[in-house]
PDB file of N, CA and C in Angstrom:
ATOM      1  N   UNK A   1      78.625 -64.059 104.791  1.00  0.00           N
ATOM      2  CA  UNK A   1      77.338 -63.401 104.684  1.00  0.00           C
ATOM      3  C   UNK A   1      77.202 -62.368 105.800  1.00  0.00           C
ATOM      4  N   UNK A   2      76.098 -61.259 105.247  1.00  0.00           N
ATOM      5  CA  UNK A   2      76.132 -60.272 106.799  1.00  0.00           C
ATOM      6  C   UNK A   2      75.280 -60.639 107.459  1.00  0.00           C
ATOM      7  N   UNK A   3      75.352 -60.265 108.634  1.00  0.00           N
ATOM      8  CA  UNK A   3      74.342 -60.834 109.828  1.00  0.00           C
ATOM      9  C   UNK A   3      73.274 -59.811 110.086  1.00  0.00           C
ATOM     10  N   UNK A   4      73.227 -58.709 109.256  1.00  0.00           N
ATOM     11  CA  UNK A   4      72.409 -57.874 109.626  1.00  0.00           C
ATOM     12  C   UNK A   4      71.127 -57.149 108.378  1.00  0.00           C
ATOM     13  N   UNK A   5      71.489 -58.971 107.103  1.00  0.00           N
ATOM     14  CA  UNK A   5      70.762 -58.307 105.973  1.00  0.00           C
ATOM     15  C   UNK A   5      69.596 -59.868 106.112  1.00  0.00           C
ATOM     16  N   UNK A   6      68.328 -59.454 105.700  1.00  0.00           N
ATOM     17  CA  UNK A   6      67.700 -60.659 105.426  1.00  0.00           C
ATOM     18  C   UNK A   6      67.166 -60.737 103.732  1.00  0.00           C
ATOM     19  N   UNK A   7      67.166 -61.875 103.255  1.00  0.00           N
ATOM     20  CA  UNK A   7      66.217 -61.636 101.745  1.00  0.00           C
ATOM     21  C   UNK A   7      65.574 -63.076 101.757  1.00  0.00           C
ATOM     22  N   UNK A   8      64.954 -62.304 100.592  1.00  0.00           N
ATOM     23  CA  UNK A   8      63.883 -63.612 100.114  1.00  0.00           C
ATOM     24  C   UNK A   8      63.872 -63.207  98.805  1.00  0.00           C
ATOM     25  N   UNK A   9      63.435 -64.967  97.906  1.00  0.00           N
ATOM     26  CA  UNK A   9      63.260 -64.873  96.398  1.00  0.00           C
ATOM     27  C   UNK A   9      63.829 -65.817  96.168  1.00  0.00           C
ATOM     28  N   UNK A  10      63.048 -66.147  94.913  1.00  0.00           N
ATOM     29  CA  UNK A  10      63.788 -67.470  93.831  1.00  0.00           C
ATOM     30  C   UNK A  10      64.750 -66.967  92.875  1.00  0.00           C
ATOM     31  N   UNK A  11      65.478 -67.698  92.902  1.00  0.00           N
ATOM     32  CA  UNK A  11      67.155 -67.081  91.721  1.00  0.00           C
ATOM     33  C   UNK A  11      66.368 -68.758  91.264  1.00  0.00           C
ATOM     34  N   UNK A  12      66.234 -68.722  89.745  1.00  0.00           N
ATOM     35  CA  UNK A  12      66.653 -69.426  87.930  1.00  0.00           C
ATOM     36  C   UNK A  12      67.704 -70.003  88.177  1.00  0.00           C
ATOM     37  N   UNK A  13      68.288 -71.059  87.677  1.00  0.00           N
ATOM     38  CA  UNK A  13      69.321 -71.398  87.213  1.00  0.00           C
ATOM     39  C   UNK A  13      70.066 -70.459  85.950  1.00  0.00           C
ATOM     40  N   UNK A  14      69.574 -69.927  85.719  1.00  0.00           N
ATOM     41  CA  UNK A  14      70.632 -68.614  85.089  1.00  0.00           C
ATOM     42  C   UNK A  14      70.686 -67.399  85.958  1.00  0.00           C
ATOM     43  N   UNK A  15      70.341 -66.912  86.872  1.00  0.00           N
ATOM     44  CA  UNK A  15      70.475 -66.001  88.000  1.00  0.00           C
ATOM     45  C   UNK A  15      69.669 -64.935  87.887  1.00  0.00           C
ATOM     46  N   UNK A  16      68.461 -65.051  87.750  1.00  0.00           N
ATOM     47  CA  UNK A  16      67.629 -64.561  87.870  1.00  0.00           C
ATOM     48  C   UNK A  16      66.789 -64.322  88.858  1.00  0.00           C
ATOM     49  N   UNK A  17      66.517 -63.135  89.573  1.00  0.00           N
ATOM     50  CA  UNK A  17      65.726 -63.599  90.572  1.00  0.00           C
ATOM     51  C   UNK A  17      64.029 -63.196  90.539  1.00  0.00           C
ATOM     52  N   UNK A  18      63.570 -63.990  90.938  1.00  0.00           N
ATOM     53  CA  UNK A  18      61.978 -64.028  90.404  1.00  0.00           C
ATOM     54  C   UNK A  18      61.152 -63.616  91.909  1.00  0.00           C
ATOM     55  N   UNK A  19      59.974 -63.372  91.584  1.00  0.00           N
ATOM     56  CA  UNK A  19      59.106 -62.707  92.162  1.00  0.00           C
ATOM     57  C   UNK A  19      58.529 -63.985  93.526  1.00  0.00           C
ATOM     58  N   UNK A  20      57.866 -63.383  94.837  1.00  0.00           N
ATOM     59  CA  UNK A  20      57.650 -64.554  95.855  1.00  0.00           C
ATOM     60  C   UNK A  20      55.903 -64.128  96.318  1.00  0.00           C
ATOM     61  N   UNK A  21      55.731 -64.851  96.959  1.00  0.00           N
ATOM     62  CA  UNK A  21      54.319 -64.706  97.772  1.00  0.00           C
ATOM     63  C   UNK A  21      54.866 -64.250  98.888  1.00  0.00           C
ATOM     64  N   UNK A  22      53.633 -63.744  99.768  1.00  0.00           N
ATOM     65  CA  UNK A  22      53.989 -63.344 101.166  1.00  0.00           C
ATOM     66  C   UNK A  22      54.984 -62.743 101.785  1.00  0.00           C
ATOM     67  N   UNK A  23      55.241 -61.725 100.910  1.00  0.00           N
ATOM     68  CA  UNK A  23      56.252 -60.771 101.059  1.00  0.00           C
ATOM     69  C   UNK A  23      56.128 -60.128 102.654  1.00  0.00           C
ATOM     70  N   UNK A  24      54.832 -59.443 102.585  1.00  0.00           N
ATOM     71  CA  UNK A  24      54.595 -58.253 103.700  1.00  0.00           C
ATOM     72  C   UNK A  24      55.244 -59.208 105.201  1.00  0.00           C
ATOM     73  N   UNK A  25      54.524 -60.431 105.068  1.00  0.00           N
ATOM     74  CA  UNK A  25      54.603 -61.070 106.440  1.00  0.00           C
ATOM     75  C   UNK A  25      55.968 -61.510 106.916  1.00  0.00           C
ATOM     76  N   UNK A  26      56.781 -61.855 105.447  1.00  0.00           N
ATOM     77  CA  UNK A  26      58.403 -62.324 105.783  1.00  0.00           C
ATOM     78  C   UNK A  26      58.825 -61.017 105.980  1.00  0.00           C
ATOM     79  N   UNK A  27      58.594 -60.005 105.676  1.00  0.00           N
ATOM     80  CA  UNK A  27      59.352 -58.462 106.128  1.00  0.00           C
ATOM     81  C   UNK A  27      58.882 -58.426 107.481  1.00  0.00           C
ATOM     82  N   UNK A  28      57.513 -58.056 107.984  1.00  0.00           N
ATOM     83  CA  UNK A  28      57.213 -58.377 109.311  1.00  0.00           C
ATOM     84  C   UNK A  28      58.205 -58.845 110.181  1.00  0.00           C
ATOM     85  N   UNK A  29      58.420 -59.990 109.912  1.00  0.00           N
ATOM     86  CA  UNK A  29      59.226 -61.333 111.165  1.00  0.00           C
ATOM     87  C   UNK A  29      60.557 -60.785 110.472  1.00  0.00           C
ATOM     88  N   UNK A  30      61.092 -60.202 110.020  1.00  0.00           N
ATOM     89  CA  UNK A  30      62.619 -59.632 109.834  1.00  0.00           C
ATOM     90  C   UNK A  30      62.412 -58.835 110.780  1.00  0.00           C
ATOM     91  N   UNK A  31      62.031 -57.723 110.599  1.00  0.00           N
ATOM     92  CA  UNK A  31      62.109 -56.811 111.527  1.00  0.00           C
ATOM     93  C   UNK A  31      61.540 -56.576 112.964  1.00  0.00           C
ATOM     94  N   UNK A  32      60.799 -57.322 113.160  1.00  0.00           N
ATOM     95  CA  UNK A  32      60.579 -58.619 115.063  1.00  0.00           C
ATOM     96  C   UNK A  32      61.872 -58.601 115.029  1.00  0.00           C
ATOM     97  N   UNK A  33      62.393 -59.166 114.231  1.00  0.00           N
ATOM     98  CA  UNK A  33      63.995 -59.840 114.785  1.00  0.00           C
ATOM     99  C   UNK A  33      64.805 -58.757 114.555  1.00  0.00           C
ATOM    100  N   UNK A  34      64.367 -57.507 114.426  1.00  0.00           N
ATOM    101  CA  UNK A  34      65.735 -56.688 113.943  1.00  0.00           C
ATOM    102  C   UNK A  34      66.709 -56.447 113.319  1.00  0.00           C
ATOM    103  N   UNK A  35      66.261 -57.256 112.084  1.00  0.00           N
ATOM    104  CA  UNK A  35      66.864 -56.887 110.552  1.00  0.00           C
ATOM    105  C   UNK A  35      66.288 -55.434 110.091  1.00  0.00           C
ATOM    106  N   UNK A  36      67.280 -54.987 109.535  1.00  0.00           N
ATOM    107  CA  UNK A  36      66.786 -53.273 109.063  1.00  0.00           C
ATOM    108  C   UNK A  36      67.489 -53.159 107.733  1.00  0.00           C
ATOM    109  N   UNK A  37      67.966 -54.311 107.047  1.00  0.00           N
ATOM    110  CA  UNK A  37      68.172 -54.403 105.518  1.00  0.00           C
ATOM    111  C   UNK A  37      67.416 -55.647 105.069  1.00  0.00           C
ATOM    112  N   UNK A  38      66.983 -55.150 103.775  1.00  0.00           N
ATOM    113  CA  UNK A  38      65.994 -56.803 103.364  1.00  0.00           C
ATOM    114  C   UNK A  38      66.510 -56.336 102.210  1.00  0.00           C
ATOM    115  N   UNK A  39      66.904 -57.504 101.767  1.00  0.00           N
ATOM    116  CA  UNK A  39      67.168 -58.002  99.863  1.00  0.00           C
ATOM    117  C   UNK A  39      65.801 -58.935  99.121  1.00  0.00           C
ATOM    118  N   UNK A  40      64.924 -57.994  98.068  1.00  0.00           N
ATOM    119  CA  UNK A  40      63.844 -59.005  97.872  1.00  0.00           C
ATOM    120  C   UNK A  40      63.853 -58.634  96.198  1.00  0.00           C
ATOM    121  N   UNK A  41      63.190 -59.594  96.068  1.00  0.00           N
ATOM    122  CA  UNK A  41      63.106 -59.067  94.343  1.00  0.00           C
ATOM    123  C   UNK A  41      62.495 -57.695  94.100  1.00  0.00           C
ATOM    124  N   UNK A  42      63.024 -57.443  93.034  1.00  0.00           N
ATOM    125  CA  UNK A  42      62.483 -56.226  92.626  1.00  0.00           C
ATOM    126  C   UNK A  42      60.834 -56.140  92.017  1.00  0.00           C
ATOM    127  N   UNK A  43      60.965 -57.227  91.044  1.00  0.00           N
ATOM    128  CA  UNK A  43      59.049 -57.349  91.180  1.00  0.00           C
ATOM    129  C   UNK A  43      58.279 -57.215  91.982  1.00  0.00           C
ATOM    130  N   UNK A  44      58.803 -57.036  93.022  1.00  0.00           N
ATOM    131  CA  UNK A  44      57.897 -57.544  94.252  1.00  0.00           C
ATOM    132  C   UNK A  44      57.656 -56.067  94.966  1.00  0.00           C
ATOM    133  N   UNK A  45      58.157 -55.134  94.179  1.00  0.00           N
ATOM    134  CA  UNK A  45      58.345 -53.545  94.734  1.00  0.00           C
ATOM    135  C   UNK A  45      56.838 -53.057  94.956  1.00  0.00           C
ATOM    136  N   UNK A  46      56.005 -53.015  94.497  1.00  0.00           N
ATOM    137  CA  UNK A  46      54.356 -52.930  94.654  1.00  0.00           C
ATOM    138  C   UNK A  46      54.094 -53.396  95.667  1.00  0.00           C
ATOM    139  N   UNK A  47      54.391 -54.771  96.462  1.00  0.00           N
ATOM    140  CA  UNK A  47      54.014 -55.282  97.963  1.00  0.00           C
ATOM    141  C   UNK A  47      54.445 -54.536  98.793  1.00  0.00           C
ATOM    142  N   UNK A  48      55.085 -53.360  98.873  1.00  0.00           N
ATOM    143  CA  UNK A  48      56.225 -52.813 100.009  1.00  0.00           C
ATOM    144  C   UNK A  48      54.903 -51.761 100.211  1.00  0.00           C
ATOM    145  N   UNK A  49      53.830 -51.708  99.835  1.00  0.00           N
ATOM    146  CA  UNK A  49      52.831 -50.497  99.439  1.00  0.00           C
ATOM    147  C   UNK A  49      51.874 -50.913 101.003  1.00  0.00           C
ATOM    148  N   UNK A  50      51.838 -52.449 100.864  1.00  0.00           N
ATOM    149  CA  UNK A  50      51.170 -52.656 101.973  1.00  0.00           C
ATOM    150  C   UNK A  50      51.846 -53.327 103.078  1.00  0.00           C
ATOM    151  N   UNK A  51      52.731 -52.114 103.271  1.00  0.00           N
ATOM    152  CA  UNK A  51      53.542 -52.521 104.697  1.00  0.00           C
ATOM    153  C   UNK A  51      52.948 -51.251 105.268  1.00  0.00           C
ATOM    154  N   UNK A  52      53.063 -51.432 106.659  1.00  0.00           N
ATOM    155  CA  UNK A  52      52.749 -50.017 107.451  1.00  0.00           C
ATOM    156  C   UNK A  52      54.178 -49.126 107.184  1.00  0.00           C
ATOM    157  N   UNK A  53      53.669 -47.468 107.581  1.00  0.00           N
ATOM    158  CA  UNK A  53      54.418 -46.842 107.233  1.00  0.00           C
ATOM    159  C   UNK A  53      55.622 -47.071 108.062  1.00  0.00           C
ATOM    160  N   UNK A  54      55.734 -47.160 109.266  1.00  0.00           N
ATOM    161  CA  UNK A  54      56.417 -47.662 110.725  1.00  0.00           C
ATOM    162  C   UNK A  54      57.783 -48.331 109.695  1.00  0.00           C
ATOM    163  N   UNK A  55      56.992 -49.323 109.752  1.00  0.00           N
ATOM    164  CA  UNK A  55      58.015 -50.624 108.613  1.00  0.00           C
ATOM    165  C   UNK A  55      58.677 -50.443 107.625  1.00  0.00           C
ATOM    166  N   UNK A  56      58.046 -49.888 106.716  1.00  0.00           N
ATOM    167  CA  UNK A  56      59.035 -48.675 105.410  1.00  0.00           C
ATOM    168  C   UNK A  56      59.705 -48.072 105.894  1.00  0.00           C
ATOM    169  N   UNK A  57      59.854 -46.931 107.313  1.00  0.00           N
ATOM    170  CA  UNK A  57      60.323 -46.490 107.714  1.00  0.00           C
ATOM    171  C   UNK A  57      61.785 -46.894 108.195  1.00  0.00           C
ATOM    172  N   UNK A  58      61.484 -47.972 109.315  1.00  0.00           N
ATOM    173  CA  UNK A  58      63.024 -48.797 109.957  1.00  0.00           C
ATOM    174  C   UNK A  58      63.730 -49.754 109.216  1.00  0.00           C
ATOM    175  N   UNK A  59      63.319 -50.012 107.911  1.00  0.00           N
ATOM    176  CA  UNK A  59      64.067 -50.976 106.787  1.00  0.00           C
ATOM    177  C   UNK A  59      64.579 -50.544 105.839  1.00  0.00           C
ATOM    178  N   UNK A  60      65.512 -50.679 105.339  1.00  0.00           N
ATOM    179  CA  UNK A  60      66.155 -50.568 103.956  1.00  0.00           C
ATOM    180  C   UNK A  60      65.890 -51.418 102.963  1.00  0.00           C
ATOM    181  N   UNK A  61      64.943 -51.646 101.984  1.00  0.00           N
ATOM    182  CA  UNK A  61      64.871 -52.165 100.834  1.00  0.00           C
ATOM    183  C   UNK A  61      65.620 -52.311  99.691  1.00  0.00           C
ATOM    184  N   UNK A  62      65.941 -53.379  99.690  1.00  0.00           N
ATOM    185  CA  UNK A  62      67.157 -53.605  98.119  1.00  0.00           C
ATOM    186  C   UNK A  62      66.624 -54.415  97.139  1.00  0.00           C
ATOM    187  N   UNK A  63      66.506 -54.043  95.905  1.00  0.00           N
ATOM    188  CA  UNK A  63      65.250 -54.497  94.946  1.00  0.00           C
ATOM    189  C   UNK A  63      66.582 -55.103  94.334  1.00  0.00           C
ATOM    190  N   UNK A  64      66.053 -56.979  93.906  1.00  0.00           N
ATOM    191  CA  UNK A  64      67.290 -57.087  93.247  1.00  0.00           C
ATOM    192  C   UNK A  64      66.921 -57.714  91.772  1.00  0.00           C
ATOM    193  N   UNK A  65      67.089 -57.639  90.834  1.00  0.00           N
ATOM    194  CA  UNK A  65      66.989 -58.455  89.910  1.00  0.00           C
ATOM    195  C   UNK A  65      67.638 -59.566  89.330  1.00  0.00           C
ATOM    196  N   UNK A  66      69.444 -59.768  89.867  1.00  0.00           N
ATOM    197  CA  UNK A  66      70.223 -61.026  89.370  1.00  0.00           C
ATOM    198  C   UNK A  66      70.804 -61.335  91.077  1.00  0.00           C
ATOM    199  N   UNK A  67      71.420 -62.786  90.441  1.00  0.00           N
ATOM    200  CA  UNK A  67      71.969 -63.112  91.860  1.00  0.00           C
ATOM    201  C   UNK A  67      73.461 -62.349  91.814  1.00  0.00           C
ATOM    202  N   UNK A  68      73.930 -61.383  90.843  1.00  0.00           N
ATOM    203  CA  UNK A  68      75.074 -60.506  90.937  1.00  0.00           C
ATOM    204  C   UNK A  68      74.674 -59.340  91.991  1.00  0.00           C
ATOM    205  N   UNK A  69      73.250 -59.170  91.824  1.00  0.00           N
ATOM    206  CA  UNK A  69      72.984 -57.987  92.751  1.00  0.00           C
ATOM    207  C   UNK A  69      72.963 -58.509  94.101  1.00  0.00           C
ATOM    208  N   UNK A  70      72.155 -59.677  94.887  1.00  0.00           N
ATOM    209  CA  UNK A  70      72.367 -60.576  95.749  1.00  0.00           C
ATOM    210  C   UNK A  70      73.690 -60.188  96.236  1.00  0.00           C
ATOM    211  N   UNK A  71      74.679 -61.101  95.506  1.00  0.00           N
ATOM    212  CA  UNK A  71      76.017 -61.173  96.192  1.00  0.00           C
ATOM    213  C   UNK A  71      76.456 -59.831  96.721  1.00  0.00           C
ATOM    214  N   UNK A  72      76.596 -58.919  95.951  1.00  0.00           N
ATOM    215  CA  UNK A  72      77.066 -57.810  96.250  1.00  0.00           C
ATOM    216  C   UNK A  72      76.915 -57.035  97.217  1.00  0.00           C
ATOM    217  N   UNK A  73      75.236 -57.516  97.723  1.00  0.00           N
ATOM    218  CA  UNK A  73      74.716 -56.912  98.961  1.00  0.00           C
ATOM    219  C   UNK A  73      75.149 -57.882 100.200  1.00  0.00           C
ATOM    220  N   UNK A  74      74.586 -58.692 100.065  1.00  0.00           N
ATOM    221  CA  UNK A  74      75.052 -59.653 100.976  1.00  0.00           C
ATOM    222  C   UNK A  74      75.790 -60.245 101.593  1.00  0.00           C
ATOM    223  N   UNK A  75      77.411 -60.260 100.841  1.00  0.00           N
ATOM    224  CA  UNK A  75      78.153 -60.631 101.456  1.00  0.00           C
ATOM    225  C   UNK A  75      78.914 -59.585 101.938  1.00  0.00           C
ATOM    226  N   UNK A  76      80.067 -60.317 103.007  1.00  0.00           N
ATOM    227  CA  UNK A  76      80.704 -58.885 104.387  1.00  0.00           C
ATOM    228  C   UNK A  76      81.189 -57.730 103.571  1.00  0.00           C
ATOM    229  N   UNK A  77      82.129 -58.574 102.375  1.00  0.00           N
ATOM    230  CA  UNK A  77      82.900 -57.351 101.488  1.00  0.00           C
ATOM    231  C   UNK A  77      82.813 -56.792 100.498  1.00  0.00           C
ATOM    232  N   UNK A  78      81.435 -57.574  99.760  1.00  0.00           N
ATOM    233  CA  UNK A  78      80.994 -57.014  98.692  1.00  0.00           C
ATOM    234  C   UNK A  78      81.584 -57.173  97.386  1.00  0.00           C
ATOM    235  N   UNK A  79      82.276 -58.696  97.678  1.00  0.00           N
ATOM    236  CA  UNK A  79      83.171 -58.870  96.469  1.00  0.00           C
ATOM    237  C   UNK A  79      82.136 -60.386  95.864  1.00  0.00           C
ATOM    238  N   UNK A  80      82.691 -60.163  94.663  1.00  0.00           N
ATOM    239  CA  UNK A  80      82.196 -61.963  93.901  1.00  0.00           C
ATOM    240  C   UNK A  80      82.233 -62.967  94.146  1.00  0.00           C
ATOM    241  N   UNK A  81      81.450 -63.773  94.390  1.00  0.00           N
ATOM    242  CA  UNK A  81      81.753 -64.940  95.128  1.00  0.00           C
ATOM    243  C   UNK A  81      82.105 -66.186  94.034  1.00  0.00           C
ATOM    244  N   UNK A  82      81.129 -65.870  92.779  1.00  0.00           N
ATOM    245  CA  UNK A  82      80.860 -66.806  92.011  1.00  0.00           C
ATOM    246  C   UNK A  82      82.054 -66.884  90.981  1.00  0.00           C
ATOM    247  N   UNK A  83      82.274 -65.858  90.648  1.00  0.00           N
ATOM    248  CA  UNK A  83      83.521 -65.349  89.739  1.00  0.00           C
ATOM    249  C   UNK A  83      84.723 -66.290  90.433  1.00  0.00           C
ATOM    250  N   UNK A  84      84.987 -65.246  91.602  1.00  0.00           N
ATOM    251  CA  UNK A  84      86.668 -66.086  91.717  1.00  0.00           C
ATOM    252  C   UNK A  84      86.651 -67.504  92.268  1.00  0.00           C
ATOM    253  N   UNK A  85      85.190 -68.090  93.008  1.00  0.00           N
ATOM    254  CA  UNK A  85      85.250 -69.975  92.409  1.00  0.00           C
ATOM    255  C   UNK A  85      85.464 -70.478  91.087  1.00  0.00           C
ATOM    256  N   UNK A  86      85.097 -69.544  90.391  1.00  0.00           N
ATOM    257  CA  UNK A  86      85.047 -70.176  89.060  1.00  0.00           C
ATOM    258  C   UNK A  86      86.467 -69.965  88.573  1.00  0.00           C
ATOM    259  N   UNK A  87      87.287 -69.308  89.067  1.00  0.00           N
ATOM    260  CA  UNK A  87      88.444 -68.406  88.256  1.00  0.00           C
ATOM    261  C   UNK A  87      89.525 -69.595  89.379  1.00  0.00           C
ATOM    262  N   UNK A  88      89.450 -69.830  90.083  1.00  0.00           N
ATOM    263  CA  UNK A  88      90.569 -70.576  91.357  1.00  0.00           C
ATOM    264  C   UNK A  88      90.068 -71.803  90.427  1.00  0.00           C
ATOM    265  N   UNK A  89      89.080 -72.845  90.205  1.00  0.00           N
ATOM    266  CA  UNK A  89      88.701 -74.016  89.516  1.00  0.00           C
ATOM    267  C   UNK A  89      89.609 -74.174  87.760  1.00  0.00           C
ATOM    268  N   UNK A  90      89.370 -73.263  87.428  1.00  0.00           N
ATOM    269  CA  UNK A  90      90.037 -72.841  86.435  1.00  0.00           C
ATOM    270  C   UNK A  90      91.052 -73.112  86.268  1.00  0.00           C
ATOM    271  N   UNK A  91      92.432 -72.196  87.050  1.00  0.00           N
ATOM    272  CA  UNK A  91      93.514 -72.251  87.265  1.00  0.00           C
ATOM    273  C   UNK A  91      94.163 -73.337  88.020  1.00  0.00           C
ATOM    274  N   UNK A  92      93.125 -74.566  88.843  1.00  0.00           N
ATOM    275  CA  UNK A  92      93.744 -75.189  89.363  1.00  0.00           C
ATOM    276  C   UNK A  92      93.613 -77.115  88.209  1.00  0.00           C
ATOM    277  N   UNK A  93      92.859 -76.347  86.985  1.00  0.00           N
ATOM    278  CA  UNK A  93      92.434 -77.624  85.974  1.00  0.00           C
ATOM    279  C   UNK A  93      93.708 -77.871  85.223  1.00  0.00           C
TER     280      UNK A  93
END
């Protein structure tokens, strides 16, 4: 995982990721801490309205809708995580 992305949101058991409460305030305390990438659902793109401008400013927003988009951001290399567990399980049945 990177050390320099934070997110929030519920992922479905089919990988979906769904919408959260209290968006503004978990962005807040990211960026106290000096996170300057946030991964949040994409529904949730209307809450980013009531962040100060400051805050829009020093963050990068990544609107995600599946946990394919998740992974991709999140981890160091940007490769699949879920795929090649599933593909090594596979080959080793």
């Amino acid at each position: 995982m990177r050390s320099d992305v934070a997110m929030t949101g519920e992922i479905t058991l089919t990988g979906r990721v769904l919408p959260i409460g209290g968006l503004k305030e978990k962005i807040l305390g990211a960026c106290r801490a000096g996170i300057q990438r946030i991964i949040m659902p994409a529904d949730n793109e209307g809450d980013l309205d009531e962040l100060p401008d400051h805050v829009r400013e020093m963050a990068k927003f990544h609107l995600v809708e599946t946990l394919d988009d998740v992974m991709a951001l999140a981890l160091e290399n940007g490769g699949p995580l879920v795929a090649g567990a599933r593909g090594a399980k596979a080959a080793g049945a």
